[in-house]
Structures are given as C-alpha cells and as structure tokens.
C-alpha atoms as a PDB file:
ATOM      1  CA  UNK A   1     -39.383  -0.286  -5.536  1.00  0.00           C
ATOM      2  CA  UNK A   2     -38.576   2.247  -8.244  1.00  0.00           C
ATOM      3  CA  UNK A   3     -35.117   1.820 -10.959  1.00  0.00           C
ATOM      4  CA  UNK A   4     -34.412   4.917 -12.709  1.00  0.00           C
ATOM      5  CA  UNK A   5     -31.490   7.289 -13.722  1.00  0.00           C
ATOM      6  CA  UNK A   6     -30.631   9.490 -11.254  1.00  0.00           C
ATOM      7  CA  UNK A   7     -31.896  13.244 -11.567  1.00  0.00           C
ATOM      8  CA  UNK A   8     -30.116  16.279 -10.550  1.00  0.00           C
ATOM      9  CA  UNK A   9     -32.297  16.482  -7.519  1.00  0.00           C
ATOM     10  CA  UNK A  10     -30.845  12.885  -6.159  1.00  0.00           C
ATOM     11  CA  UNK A  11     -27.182  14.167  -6.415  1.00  0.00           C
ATOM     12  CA  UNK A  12     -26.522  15.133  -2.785  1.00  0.00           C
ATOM     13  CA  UNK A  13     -28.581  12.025  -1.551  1.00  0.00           C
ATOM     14  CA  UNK A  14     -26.654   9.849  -3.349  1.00  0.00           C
ATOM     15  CA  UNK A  15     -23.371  10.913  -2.051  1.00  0.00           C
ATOM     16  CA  UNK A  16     -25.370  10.970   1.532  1.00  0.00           C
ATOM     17  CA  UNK A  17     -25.967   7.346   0.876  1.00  0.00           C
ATOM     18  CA  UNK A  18     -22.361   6.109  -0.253  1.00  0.00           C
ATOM     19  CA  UNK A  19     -20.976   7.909   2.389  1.00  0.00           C
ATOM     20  CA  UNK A  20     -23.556   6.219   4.621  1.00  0.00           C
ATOM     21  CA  UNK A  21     -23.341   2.977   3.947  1.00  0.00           C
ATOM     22  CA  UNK A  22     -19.455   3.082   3.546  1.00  0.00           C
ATOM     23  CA  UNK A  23     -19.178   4.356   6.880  1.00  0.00           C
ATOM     24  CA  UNK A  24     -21.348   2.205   8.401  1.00  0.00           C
ATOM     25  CA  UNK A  25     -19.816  -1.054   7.019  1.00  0.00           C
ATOM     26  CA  UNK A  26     -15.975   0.136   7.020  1.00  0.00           C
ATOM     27  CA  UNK A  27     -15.950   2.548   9.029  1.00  0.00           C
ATOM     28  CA  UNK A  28     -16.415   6.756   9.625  1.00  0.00           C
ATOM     29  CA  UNK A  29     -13.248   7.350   7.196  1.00  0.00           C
ATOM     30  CA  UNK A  30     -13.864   4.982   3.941  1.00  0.00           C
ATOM     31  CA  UNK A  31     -17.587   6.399   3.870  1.00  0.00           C
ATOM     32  CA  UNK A  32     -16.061   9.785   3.962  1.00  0.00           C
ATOM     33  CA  UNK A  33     -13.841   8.683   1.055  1.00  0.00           C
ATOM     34  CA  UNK A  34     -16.690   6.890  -1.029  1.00  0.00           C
ATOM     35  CA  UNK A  35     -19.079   9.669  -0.462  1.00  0.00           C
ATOM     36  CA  UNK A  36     -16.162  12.183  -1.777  1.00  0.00           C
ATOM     37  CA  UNK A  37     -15.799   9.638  -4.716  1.00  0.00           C
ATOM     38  CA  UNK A  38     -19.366   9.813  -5.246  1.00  0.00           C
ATOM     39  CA  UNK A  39     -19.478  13.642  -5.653  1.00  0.00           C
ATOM     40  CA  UNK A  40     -16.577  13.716  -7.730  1.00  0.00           C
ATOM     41  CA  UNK A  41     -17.788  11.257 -10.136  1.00  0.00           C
ATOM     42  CA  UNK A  42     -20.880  13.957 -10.691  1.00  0.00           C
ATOM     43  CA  UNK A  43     -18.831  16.582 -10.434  1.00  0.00           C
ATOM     44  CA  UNK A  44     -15.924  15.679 -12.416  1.00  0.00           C
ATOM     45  CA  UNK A  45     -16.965  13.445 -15.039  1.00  0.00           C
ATOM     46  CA  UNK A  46     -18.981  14.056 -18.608  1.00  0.00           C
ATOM     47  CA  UNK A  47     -22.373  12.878 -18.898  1.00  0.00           C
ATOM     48  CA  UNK A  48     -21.471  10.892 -21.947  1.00  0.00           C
ATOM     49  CA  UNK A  49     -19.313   8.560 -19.842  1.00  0.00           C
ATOM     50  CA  UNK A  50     -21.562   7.971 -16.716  1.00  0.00           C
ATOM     51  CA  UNK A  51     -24.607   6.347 -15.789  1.00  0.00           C
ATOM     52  CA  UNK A  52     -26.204   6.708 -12.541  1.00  0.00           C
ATOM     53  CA  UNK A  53     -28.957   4.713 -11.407  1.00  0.00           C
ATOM     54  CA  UNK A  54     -30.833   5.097  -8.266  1.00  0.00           C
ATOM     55  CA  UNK A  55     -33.589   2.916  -6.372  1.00  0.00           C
ATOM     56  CA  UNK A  56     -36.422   4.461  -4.468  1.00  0.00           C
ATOM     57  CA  UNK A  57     -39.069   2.981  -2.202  1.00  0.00           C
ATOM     58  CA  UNK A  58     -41.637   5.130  -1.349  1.00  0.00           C
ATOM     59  CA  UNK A  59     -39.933   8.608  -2.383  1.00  0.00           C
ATOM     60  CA  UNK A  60     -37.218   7.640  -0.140  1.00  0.00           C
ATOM     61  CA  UNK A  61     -33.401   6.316  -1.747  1.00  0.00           C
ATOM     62  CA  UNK A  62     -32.337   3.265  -0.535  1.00  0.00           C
ATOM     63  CA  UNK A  63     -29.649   2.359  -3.396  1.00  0.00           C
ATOM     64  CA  UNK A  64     -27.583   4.035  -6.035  1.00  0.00           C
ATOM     65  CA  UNK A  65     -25.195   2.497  -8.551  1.00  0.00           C
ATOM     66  CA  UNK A  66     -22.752   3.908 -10.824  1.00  0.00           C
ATOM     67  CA  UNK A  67     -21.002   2.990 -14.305  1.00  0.00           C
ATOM     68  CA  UNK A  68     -17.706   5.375 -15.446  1.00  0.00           C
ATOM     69  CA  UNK A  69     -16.153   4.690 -18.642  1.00  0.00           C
ATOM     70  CA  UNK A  70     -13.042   3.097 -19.223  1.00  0.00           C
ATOM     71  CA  UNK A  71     -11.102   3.809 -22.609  1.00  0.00           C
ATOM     72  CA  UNK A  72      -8.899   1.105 -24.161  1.00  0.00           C
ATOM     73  CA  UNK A  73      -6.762   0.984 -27.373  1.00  0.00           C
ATOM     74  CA  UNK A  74      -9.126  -1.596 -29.196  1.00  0.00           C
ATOM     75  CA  UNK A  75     -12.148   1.372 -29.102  1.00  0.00           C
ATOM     76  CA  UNK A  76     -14.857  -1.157 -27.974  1.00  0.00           C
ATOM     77  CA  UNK A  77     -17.553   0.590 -25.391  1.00  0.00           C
ATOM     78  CA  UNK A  78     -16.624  -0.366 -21.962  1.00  0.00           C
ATOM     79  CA  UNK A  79     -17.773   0.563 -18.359  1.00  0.00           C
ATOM     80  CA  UNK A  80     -16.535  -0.031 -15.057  1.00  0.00           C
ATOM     81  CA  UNK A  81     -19.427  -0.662 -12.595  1.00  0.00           C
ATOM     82  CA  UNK A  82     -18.450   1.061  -9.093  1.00  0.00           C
ATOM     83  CA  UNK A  83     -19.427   1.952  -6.381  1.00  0.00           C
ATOM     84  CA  UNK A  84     -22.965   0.697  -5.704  1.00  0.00           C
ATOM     85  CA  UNK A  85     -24.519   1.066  -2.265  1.00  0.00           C
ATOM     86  CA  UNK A  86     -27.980   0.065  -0.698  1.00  0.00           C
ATOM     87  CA  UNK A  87     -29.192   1.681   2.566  1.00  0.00           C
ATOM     88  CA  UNK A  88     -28.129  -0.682   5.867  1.00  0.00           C
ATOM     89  CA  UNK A  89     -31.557  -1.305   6.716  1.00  0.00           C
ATOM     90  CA  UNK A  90     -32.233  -2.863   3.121  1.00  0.00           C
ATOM     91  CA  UNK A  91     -29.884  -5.282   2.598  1.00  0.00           C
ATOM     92  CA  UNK A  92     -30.527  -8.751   1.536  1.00  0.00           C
ATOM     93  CA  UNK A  93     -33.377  -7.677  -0.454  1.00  0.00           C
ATOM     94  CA  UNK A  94     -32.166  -8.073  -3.659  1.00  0.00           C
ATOM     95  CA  UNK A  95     -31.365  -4.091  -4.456  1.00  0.00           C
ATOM     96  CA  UNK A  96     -28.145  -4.373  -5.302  1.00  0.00           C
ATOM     97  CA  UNK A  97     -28.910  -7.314  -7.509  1.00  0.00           C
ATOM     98  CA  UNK A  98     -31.943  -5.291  -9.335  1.00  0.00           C
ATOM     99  CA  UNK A  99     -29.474  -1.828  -9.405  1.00  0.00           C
ATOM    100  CA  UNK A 100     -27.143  -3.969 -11.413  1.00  0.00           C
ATOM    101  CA  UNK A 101     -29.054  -6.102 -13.902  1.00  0.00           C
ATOM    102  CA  UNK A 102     -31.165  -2.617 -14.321  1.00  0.00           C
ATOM    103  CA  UNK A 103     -27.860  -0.835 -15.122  1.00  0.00           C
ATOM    104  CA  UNK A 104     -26.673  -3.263 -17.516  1.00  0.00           C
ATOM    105  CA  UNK A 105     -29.670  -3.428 -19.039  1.00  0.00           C
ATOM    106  CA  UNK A 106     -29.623  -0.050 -19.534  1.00  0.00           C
ATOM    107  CA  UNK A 107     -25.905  -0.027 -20.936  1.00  0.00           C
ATOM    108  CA  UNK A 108     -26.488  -2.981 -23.349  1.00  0.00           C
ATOM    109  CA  UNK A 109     -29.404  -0.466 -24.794  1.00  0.00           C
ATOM    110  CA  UNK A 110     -26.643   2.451 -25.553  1.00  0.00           C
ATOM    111  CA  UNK A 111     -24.561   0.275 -27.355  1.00  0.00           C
ATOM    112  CA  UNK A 112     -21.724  -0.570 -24.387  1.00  0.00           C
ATOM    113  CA  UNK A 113     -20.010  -4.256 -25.155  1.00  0.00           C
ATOM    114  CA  UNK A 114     -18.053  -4.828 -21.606  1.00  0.00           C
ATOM    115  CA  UNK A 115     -18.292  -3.824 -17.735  1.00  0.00           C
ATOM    116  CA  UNK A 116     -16.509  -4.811 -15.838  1.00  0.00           C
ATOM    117  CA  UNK A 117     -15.701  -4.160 -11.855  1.00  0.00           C
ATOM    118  CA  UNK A 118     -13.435  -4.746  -9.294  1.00  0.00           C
ATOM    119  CA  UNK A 119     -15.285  -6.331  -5.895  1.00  0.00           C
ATOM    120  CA  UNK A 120     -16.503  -9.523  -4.327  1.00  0.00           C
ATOM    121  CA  UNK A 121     -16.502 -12.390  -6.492  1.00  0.00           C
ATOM    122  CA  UNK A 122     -19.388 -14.194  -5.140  1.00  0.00           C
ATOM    123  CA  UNK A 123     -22.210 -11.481  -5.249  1.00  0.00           C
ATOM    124  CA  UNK A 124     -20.803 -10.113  -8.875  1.00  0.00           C
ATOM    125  CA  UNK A 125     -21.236 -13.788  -9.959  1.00  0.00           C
ATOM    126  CA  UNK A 126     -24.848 -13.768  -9.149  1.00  0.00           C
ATOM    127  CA  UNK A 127     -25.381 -11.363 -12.153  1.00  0.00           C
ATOM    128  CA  UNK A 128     -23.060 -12.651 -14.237  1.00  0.00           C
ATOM    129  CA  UNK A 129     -19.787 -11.239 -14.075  1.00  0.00           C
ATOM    130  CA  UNK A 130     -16.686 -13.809 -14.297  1.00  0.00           C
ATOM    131  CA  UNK A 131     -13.119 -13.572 -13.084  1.00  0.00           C
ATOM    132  CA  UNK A 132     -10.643 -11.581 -15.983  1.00  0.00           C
ATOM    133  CA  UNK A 133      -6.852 -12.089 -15.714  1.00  0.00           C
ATOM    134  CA  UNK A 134      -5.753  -9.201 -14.460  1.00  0.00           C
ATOM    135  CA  UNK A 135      -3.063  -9.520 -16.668  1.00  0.00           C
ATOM    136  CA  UNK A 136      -5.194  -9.409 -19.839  1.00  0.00           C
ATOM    137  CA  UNK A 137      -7.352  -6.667 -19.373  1.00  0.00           C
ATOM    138  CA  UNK A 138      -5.088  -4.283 -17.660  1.00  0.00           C
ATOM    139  CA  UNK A 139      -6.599  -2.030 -14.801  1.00  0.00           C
ATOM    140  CA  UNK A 140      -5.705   1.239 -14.862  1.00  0.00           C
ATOM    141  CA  UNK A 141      -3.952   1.227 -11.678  1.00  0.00           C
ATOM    142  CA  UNK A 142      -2.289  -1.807 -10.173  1.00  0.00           C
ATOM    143  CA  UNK A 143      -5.138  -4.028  -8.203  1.00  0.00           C
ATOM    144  CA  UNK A 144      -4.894  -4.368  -4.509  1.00  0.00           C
ATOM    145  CA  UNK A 145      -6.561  -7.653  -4.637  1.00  0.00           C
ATOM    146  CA  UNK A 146      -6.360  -9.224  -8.902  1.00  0.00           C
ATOM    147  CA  UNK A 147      -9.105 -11.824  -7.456  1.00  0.00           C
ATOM    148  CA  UNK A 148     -11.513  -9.263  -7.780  1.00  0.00           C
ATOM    149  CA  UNK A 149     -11.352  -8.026 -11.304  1.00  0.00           C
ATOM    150  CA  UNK A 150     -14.955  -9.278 -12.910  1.00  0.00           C
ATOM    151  CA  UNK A 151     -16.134  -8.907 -16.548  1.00  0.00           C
ATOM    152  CA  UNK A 152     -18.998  -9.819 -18.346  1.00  0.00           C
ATOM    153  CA  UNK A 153     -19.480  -9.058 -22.297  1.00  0.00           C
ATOM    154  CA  UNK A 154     -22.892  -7.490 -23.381  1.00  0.00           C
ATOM    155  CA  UNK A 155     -22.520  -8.371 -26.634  1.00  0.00           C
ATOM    156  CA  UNK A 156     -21.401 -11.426 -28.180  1.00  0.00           C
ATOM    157  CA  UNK A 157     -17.342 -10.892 -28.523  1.00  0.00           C
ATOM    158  CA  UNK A 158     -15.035 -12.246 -25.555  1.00  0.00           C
ATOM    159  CA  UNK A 159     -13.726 -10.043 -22.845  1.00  0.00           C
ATOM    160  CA  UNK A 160     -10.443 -11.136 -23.613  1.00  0.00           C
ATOM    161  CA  UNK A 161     -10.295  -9.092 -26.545  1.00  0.00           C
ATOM    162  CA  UNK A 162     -10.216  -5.864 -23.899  1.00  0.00           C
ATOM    163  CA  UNK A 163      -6.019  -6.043 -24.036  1.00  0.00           C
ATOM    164  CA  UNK A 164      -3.425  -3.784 -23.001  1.00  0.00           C
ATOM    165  CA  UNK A 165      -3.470  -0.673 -20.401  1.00  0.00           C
ATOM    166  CA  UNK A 166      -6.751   1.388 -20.207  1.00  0.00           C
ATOM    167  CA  UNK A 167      -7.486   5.158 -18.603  1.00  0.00           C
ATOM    168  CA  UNK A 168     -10.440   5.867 -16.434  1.00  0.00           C
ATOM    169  CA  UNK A 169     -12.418   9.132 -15.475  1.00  0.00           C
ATOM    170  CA  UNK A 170     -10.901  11.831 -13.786  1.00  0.00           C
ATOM    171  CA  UNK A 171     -12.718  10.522 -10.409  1.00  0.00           C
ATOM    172  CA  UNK A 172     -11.109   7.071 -10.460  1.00  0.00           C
ATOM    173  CA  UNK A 173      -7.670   8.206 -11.070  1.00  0.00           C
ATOM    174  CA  UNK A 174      -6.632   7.696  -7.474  1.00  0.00           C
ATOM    175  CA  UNK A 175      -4.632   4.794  -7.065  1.00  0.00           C
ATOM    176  CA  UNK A 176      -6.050   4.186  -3.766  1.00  0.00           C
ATOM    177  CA  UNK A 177      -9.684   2.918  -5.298  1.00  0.00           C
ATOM    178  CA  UNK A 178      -7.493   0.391  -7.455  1.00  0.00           C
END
C-alpha cells in the first residue's frame, strides 16, 4: 500500500470514493452528501488550509483522508481531520489507521500544533485522539453528538489552550456536518 498527497488526477476518485463508501454504509443519500462535501472541500477551499492524503494499492484508491483548517482567536495552527473513507472491501485492514497517523505525521512536519475531529471515540482513540469538552474548544457549529469531539496536540502545549468560538472552511460551514 502506497500514502501520499493527493494529486490533481485523484480528485474525482476521491469524491467517487466518499460518496461510495458513505452510501454504502449510511445509505444512497449521506454518500451523495459526503461525496458533495468532498468536492467542495477541493473546490472551495485554499491549498494552504488543506491536506489531502490518499492510499493506493496497486494503482487502484482504496482510502482518502482529509484535514481543513480551523481558525481560532489564540492563532495556534489547528486542523480538523474529516472525512476519511476506505473502500468497503478494505476495511479492517488498518487503512484508516495508516491514512491518519500518515496525515498527522505529515501536519506535525508543517508546523500544525492541534487536530482535532468530530467521530467515533473508540477508533480515534487508537491513534491518539482524546475526548475535548465541547465546551472548551468551541466547534464552530453546535455538535449533534459533544461525545465525539477528539483532540490530540502535536506539539507539546495542551489542547485546552484552543478556547473560545472558531470558523472553519467554506466547505464545512453547513451546520448539518456539525
């Protein structure tokens, strides 16, 4: 398997894939959303403030994750990792797993001191993220479900110092995704 930033040639695979994979674990309409999301984040947002990372296995994609800046008051570098997606017939391989440490690697090299992400607890501990109050580092958008906001520092400050409201790209500001 093959970790690398995306290239321009991957951008209408990878919103293939999101929409995919969203549709085939939530159904037809989400993966039509996430895919939409996916294009917009290309589309909409300046390559200064996103990564994209993709994983290949033999020439074909089979995972994709992305990382959008968030801006806060306080100025410190800080990405929100979301969405990521691995191909249905790859799961439980440890993709996922590899797109993320690979992307914070990556991030930690360019200087970033936070990600954070809003998802599943139990698979974002596995690389390291950690529950944040919700009520310290402020979402932009009021969270659906608070149990899922996740941090991890890349540097050594604490997360905690991430406080008051933040903004996020043009392609997150749908208060639907929150």
């Amino acid at each position: 398997m093959n970790l690398r930033n995306h290239t321009e040639d991957d951008t209408l695979d990878v919103a293939k894939l999101f929409e995919s994979v969203f549709a085939d674990s939530e159904g037809e309409a989400e993966g039509l959303v996430i895919g939409r999301l996916a294009k917009d984040l290309f589309e909409k947002t300046d390559d200064r403030d996103l990564f994209n990372f993709v994983a290949d296995l033999n020439r074909d994609l089979v995972g994709s994750i992305f990382f959008s800046r968030l801006w806060f008051k306080s100025r410190e570098q800080v990405f929100i990792l979301g969405p990521v997606a691995v191909h249905t017939d790859h799961h439980r391989k440890g993709i996922g797993q590899a797109l993320i440490r690979h992307g914070l690697s990556a991030l930690r090299e360019e200087g970033v001191d936070f990600v954070l992400t809003y998802g599943d607890p139990n698979f974002y501990g596995k690389v390291g993220f950690r529950s944040v109050s919700h009520e310290t580092v402020i979402a932009p958008y009021p969270l659906s479900q608070p149990v899922g906001w996740l941090g991890q520092s890349l540097v050594d400050k604490s997360i905690e110092t991430l406080t008051g409201s933040c903004t996020c790209v043009e392609a997150f500001k749908e208060p639907a995704y929150w």
